[in-house]
PDB file of N, CA and C in Angstrom:
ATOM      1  N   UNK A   1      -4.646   8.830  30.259  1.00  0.00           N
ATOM      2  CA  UNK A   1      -3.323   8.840  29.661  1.00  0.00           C
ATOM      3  C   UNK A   1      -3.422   8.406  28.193  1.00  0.00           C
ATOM      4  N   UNK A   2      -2.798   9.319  27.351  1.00  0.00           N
ATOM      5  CA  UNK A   2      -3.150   8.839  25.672  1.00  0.00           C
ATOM      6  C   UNK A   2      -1.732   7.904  25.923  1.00  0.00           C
ATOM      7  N   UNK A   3      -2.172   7.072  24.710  1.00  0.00           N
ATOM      8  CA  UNK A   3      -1.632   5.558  23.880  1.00  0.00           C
ATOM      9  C   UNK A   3      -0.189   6.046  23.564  1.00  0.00           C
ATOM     10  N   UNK A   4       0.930   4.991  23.641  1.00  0.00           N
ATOM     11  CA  UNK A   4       2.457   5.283  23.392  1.00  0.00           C
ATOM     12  C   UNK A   4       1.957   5.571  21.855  1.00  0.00           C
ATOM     13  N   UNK A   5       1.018   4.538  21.770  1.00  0.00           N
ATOM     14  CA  UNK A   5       1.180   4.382  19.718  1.00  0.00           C
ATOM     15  C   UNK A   5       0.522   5.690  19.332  1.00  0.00           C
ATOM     16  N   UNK A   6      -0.300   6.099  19.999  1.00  0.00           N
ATOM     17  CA  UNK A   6      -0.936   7.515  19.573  1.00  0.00           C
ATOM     18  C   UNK A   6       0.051   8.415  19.115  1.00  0.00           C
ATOM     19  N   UNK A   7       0.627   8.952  20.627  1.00  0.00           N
ATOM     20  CA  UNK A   7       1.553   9.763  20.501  1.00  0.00           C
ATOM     21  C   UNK A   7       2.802   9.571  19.454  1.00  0.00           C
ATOM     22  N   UNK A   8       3.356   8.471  18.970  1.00  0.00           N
ATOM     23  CA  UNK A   8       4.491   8.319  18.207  1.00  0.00           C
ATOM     24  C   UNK A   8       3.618   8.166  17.258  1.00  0.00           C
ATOM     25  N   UNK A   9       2.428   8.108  16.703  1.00  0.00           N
ATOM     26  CA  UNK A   9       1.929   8.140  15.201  1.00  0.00           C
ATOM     27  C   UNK A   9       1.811  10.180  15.000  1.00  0.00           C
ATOM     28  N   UNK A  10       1.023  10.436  15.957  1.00  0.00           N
ATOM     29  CA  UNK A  10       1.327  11.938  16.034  1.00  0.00           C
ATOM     30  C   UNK A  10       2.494  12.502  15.828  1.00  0.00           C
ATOM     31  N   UNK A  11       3.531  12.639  16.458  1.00  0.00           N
ATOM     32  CA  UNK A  11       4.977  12.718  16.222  1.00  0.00           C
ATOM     33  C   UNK A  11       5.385  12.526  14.605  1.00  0.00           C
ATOM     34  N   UNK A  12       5.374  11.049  14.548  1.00  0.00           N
ATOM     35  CA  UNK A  12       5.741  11.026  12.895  1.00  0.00           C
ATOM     36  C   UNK A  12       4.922  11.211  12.029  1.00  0.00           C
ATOM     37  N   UNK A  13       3.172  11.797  11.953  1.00  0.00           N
ATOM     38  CA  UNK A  13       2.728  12.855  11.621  1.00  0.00           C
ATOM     39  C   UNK A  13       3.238  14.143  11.451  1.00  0.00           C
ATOM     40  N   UNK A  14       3.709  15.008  12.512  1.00  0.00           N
ATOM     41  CA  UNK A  14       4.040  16.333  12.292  1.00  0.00           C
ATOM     42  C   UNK A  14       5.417  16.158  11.655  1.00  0.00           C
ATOM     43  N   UNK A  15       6.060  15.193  11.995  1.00  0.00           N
ATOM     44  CA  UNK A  15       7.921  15.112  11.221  1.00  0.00           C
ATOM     45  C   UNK A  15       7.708  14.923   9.386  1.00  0.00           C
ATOM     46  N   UNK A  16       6.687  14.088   9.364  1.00  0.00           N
ATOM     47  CA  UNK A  16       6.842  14.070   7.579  1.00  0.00           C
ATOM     48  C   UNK A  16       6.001  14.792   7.218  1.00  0.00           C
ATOM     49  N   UNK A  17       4.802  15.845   7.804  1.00  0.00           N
ATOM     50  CA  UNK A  17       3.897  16.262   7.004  1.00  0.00           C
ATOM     51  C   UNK A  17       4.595  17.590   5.698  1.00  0.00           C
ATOM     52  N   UNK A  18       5.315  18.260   6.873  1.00  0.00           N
ATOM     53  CA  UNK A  18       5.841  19.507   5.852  1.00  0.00           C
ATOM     54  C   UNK A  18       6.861  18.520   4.831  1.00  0.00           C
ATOM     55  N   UNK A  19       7.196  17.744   4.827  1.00  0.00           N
ATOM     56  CA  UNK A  19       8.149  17.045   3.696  1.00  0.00           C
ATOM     57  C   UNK A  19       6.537  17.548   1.917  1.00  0.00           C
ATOM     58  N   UNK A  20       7.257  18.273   1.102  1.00  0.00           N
ATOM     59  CA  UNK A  20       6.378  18.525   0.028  1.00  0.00           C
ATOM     60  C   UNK A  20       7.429  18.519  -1.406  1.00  0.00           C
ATOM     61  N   UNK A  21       8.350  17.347  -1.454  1.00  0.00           N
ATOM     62  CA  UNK A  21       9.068  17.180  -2.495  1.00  0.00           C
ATOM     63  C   UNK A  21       8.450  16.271  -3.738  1.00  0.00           C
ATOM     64  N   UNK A  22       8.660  16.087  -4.302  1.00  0.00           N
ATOM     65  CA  UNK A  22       8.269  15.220  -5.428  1.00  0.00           C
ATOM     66  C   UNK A  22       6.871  15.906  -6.132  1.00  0.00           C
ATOM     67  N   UNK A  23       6.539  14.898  -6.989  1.00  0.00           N
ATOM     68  CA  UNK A  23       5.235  15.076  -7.893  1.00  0.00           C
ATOM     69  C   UNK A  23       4.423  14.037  -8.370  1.00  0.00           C
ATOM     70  N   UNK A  24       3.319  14.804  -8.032  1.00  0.00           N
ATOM     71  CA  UNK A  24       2.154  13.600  -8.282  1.00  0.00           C
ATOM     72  C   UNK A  24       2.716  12.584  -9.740  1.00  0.00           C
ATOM     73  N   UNK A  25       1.889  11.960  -9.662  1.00  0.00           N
ATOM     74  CA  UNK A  25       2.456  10.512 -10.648  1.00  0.00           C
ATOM     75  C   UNK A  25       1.321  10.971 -11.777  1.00  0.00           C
ATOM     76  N   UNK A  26       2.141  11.038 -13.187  1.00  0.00           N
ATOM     77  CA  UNK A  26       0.577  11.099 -14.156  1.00  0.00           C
ATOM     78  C   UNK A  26       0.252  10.380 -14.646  1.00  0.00           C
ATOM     79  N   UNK A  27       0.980   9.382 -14.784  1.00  0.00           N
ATOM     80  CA  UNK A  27       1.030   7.846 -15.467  1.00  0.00           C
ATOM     81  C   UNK A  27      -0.381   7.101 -15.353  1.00  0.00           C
ATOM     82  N   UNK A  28      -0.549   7.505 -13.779  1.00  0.00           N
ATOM     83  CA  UNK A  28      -2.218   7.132 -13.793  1.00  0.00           C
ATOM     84  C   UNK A  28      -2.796   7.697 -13.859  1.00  0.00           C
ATOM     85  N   UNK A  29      -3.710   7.842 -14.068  1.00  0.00           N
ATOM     86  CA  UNK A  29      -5.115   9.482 -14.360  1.00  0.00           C
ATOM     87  C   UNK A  29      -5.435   9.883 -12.981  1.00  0.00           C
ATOM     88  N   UNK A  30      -6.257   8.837 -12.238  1.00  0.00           N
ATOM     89  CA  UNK A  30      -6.694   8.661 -11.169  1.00  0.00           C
ATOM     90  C   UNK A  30      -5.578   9.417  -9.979  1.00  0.00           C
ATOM     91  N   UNK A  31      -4.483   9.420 -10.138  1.00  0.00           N
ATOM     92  CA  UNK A  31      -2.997  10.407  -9.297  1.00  0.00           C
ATOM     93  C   UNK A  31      -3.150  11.473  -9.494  1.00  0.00           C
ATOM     94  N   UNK A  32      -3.757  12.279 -11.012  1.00  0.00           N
ATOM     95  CA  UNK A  32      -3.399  13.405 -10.934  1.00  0.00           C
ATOM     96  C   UNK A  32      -4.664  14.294 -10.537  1.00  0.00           C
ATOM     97  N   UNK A  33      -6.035  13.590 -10.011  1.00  0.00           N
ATOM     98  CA  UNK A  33      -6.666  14.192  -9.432  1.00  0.00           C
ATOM     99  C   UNK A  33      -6.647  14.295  -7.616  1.00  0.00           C
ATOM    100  N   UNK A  34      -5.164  13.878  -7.368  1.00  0.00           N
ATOM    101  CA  UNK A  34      -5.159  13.633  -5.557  1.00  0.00           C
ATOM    102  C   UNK A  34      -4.573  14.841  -5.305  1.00  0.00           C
ATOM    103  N   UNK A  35      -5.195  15.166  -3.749  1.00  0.00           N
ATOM    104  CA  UNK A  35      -4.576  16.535  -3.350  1.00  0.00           C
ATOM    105  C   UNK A  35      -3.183  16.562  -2.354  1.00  0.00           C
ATOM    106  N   UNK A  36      -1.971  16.765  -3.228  1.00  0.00           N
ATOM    107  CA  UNK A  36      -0.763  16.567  -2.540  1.00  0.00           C
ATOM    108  C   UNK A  36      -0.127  17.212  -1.622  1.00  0.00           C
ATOM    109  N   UNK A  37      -1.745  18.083  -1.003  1.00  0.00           N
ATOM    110  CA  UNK A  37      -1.332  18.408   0.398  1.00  0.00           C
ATOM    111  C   UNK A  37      -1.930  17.465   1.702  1.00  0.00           C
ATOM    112  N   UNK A  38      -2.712  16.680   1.373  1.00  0.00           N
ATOM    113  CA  UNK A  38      -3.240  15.167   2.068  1.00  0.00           C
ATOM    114  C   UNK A  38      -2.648  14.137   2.448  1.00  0.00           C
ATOM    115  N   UNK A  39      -2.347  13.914   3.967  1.00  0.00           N
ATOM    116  CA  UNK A  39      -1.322  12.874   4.628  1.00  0.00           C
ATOM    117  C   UNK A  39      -2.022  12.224   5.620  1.00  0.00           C
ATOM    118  N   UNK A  40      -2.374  10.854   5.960  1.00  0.00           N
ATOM    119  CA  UNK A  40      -2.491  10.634   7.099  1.00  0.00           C
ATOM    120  C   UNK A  40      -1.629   8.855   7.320  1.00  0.00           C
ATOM    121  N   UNK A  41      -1.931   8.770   8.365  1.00  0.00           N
ATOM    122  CA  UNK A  41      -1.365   7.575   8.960  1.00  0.00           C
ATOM    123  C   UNK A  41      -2.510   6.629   9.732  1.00  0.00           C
ATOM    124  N   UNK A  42      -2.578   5.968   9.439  1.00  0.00           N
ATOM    125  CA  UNK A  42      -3.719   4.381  10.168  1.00  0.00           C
ATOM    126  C   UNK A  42      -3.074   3.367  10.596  1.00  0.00           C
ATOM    127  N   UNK A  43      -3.073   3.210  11.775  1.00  0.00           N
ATOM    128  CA  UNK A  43      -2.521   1.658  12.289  1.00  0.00           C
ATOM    129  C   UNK A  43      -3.313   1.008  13.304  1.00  0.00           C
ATOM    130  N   UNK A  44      -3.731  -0.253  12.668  1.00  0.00           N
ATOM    131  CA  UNK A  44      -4.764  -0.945  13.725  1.00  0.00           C
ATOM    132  C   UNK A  44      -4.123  -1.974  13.960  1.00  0.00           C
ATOM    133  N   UNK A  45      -3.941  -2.424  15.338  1.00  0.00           N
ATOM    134  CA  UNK A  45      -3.544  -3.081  16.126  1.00  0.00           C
ATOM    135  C   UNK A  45      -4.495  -4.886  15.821  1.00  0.00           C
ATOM    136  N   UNK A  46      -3.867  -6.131  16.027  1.00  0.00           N
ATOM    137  CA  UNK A  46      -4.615  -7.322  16.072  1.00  0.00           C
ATOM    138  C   UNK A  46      -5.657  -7.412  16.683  1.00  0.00           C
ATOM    139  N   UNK A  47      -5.820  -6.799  17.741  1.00  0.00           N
ATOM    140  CA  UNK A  47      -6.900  -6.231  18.306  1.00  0.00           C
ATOM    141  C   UNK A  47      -7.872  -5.742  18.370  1.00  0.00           C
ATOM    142  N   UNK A  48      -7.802  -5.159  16.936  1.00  0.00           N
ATOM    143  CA  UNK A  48      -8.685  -4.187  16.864  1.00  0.00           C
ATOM    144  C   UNK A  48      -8.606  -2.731  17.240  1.00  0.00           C
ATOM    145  N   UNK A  49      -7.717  -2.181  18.042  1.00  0.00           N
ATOM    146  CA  UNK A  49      -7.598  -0.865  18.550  1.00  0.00           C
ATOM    147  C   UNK A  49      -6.848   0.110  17.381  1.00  0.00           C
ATOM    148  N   UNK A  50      -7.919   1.365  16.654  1.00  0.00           N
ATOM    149  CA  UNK A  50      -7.226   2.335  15.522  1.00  0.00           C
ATOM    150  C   UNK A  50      -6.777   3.227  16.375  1.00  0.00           C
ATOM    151  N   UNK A  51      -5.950   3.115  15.957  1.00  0.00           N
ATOM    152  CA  UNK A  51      -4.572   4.959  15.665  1.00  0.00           C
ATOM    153  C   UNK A  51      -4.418   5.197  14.696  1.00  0.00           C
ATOM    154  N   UNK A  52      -4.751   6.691  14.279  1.00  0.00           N
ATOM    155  CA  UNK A  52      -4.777   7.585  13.630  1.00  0.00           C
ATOM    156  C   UNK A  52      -4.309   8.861  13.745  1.00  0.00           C
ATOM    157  N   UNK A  53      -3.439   9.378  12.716  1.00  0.00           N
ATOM    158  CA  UNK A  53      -3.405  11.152  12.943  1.00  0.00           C
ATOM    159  C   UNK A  53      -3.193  11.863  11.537  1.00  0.00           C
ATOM    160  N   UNK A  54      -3.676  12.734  11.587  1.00  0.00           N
ATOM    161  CA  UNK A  54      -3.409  13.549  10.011  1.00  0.00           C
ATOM    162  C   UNK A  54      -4.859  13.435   9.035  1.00  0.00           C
ATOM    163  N   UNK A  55      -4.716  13.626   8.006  1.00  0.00           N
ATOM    164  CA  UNK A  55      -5.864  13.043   7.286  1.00  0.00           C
ATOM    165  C   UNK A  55      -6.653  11.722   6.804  1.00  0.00           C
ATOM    166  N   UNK A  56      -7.193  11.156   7.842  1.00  0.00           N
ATOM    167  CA  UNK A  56      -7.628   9.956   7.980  1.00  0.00           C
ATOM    168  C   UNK A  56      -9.034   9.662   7.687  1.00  0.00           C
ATOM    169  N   UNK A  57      -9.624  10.689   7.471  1.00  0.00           N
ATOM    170  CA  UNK A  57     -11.520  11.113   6.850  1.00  0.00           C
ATOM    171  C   UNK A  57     -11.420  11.353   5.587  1.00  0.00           C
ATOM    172  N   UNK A  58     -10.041  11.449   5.080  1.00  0.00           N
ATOM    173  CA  UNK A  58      -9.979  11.704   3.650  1.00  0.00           C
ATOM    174  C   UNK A  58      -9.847  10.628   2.727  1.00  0.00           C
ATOM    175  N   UNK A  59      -9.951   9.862   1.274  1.00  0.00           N
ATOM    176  CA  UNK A  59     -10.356   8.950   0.644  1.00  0.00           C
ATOM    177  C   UNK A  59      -8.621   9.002   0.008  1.00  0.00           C
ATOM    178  N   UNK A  60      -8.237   7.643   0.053  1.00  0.00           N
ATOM    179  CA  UNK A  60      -7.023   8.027  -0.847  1.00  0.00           C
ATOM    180  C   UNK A  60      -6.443   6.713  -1.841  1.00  0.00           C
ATOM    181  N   UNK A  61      -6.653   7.018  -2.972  1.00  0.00           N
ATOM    182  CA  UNK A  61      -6.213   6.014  -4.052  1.00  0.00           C
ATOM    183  C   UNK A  61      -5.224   5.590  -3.524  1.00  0.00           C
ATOM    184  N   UNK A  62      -5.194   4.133  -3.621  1.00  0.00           N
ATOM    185  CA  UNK A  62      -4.198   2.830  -2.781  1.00  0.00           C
ATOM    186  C   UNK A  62      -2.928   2.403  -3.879  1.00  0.00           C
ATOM    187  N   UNK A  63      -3.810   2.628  -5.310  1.00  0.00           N
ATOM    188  CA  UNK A  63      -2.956   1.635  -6.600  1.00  0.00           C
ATOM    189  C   UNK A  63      -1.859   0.774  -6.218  1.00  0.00           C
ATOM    190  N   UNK A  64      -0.594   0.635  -6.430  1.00  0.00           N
ATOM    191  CA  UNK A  64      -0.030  -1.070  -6.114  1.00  0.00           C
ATOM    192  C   UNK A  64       0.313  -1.212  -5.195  1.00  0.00           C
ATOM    193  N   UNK A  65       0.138  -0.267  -4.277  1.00  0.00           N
ATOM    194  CA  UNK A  65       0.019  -0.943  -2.693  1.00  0.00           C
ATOM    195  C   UNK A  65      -1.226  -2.060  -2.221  1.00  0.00           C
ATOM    196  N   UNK A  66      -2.078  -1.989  -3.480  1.00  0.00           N
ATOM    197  CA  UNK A  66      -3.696  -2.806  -3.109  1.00  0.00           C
ATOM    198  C   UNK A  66      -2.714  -4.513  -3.411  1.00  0.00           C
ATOM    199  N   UNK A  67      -1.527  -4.249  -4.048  1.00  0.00           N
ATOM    200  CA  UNK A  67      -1.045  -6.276  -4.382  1.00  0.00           C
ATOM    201  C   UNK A  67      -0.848  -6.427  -2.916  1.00  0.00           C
ATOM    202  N   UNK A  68       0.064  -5.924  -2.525  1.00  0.00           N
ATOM    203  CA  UNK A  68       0.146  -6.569  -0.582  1.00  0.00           C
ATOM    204  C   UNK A  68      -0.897  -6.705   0.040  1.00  0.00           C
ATOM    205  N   UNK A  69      -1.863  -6.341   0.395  1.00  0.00           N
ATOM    206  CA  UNK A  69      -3.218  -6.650   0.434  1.00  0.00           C
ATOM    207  C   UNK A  69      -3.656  -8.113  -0.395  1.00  0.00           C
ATOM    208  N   UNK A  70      -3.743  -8.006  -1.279  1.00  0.00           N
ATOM    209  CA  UNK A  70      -4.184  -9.180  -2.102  1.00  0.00           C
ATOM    210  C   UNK A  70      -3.347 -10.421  -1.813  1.00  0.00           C
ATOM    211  N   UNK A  71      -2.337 -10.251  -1.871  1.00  0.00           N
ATOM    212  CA  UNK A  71      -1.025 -11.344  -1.752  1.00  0.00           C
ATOM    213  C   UNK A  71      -1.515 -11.575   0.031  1.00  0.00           C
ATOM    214  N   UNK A  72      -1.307 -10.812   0.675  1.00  0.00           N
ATOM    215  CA  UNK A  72      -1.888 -11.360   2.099  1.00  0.00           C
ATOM    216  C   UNK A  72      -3.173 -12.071   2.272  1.00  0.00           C
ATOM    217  N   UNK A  73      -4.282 -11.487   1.871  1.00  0.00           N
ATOM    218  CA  UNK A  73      -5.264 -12.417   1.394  1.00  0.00           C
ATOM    219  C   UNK A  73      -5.560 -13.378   1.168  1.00  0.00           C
ATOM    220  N   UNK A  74      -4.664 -13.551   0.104  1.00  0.00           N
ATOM    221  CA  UNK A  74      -4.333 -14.974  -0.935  1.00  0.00           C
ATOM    222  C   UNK A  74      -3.687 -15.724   0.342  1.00  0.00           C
ATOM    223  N   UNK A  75      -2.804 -15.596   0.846  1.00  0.00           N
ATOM    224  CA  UNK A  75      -1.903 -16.482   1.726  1.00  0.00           C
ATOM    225  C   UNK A  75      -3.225 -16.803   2.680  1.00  0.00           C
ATOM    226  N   UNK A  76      -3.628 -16.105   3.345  1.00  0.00           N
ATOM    227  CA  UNK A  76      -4.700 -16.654   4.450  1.00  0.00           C
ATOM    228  C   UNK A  76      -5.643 -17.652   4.234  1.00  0.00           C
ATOM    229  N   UNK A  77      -6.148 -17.350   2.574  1.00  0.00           N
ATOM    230  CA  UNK A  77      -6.892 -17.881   2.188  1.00  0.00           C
ATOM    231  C   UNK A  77      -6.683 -19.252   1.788  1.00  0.00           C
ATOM    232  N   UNK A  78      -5.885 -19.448   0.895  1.00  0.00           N
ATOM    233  CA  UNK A  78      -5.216 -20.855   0.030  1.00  0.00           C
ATOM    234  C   UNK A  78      -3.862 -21.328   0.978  1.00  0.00           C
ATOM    235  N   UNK A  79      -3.054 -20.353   1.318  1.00  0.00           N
ATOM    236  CA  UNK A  79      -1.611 -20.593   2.267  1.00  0.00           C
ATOM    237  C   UNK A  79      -0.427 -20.776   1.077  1.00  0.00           C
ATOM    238  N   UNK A  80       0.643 -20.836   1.869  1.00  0.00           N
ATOM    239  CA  UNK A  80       1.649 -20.475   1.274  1.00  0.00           C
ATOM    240  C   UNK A  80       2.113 -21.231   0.234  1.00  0.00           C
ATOM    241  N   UNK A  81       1.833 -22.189   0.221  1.00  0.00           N
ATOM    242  CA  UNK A  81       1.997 -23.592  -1.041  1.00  0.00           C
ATOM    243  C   UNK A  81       1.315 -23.361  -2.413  1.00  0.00           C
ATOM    244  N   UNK A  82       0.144 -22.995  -2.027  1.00  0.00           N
ATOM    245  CA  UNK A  82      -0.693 -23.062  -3.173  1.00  0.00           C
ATOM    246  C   UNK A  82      -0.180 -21.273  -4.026  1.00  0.00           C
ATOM    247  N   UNK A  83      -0.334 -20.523  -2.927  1.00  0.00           N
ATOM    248  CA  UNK A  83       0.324 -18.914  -3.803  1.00  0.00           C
ATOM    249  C   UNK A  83       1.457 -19.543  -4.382  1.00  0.00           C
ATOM    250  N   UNK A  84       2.134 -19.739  -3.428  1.00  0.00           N
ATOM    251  CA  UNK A  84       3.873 -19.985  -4.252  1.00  0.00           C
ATOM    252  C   UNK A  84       3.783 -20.730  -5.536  1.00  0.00           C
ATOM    253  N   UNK A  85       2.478 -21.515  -5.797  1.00  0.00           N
ATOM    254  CA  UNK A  85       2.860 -22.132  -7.178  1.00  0.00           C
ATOM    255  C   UNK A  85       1.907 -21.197  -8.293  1.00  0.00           C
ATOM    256  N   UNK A  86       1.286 -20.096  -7.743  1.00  0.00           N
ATOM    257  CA  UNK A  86       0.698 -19.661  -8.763  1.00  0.00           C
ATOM    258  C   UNK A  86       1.691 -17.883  -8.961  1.00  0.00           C
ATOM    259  N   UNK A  87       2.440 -17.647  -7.916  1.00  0.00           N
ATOM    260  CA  UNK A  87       2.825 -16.534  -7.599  1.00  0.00           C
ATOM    261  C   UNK A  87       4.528 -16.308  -7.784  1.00  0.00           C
ATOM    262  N   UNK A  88       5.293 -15.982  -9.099  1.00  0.00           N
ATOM    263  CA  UNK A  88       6.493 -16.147  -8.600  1.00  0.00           C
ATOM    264  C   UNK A  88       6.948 -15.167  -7.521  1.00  0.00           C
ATOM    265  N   UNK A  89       8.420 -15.139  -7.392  1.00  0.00           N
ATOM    266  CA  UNK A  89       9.481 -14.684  -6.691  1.00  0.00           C
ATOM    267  C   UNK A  89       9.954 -14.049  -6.413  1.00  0.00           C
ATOM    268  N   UNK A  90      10.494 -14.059  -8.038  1.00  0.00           N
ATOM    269  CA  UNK A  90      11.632 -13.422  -8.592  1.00  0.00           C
ATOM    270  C   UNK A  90      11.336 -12.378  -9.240  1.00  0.00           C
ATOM    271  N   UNK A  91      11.769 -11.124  -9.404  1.00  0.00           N
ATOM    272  CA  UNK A  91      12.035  -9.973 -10.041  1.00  0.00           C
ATOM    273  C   UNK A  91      11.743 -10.324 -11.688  1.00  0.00           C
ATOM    274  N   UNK A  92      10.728 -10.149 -12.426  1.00  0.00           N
ATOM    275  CA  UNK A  92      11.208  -9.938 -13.693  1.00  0.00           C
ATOM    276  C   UNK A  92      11.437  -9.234 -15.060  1.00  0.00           C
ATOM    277  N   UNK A  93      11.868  -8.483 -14.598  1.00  0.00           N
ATOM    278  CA  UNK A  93      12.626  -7.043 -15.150  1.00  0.00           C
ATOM    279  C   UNK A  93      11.528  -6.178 -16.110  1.00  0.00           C
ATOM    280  N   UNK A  94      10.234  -7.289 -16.056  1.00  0.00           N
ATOM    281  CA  UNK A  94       9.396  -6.217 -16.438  1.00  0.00           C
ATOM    282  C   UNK A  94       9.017  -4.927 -15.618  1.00  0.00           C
ATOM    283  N   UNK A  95       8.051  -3.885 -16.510  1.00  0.00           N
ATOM    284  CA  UNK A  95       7.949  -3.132 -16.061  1.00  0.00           C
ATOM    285  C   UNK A  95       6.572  -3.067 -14.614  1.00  0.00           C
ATOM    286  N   UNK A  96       6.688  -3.133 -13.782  1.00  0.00           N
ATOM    287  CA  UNK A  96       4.778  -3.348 -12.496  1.00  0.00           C
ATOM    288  C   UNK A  96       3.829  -3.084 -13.127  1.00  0.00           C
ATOM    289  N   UNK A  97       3.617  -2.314 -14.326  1.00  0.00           N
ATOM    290  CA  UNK A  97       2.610  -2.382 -14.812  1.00  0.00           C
ATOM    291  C   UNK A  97       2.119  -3.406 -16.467  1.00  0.00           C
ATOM    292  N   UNK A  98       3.535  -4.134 -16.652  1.00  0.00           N
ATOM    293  CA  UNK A  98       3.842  -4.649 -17.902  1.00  0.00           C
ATOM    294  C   UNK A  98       2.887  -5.866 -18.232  1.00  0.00           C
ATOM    295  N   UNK A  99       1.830  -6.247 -18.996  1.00  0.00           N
ATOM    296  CA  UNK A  99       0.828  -6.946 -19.324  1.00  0.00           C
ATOM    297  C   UNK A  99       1.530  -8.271 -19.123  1.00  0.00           C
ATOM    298  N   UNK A 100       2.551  -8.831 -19.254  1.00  0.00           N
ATOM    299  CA  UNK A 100       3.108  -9.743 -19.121  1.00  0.00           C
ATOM    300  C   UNK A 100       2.933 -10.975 -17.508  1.00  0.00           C
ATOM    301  N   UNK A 101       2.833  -9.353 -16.868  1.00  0.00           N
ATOM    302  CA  UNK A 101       2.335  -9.506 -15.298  1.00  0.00           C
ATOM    303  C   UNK A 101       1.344 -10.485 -15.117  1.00  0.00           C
ATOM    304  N   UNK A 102       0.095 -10.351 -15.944  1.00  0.00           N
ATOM    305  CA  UNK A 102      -1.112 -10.750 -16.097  1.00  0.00           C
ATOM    306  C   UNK A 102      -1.197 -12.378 -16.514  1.00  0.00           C
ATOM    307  N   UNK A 103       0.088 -13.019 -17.386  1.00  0.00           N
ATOM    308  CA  UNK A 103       0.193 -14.145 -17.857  1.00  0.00           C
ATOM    309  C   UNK A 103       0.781 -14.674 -16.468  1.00  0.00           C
ATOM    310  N   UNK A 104      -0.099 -16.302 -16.489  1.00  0.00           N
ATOM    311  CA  UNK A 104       0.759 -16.854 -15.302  1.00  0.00           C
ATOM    312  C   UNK A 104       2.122 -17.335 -15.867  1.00  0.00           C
ATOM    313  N   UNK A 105       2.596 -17.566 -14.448  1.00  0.00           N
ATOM    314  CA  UNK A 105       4.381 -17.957 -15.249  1.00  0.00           C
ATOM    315  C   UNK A 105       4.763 -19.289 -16.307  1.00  0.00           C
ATOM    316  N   UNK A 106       3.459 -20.367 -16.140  1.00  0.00           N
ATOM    317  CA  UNK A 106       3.480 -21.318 -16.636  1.00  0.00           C
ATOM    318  C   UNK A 106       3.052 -21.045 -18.533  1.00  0.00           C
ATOM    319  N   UNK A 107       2.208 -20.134 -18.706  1.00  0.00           N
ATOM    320  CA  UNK A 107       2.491 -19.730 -19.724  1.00  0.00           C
ATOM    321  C   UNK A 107       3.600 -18.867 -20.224  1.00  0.00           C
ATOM    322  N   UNK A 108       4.019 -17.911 -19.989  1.00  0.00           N
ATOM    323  CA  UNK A 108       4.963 -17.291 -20.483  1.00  0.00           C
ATOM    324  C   UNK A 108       6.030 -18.106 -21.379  1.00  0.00           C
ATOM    325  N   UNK A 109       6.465 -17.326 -22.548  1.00  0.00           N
ATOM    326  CA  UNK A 109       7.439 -17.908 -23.418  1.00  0.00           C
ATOM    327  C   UNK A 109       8.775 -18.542 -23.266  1.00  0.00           C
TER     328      UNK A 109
END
């Protein structure tokens, strides 16, 4: 008997694959060499157990989805006290890629 999670990753595989609106991003270089007919889905369980469907053998630039990653990291690593004082909060109306990012908050003007 295949996996509930199989089957509903399959499912919402075939429901978003034909979705082909938008346009690659050029802002980064690295975007405008991805092939925007390439979709897949990965979900691994605490366990250890992968589900997969769609293009999942294929390599796919992460860009600022790699901070949630990092920020999770960070928390496991140091915990929530120590991020929170190096990590703000709050929104600040810069732009995600704005160099400003890069200054900790204790410097900033």
């Amino acid at each position: 008997m295949q996996s509930p999670i199989q089957l509903y990753l399959d499912k919402l595989h075939a429901q978003l694959a034909p979705l082909t609106d938008g346009e690659l991003a050029s802002y980064i270089p690295e975007l405008t060499k991805v092939n925007p007919e390439g979709f897949g889905i990965c979900l691994v369980t605490l366990d250890g157990q992968v589900y997969s469907a769609g293009d999942t053998d294929q390599a796919f630039t992460i860009q600022s989805i790699s901070k949630a990653f990092v920020y999770a990291a960070g928390l496991v690593d140091r915990g929530k006290k120590f991020i929170g004082g190096k990590v703000g909060v709050q929104p600040s109306g810069d732009a995600f890629n704005s160099i400003t990012a890069c200054i900790p908050k204790r410097v900033r003007p």
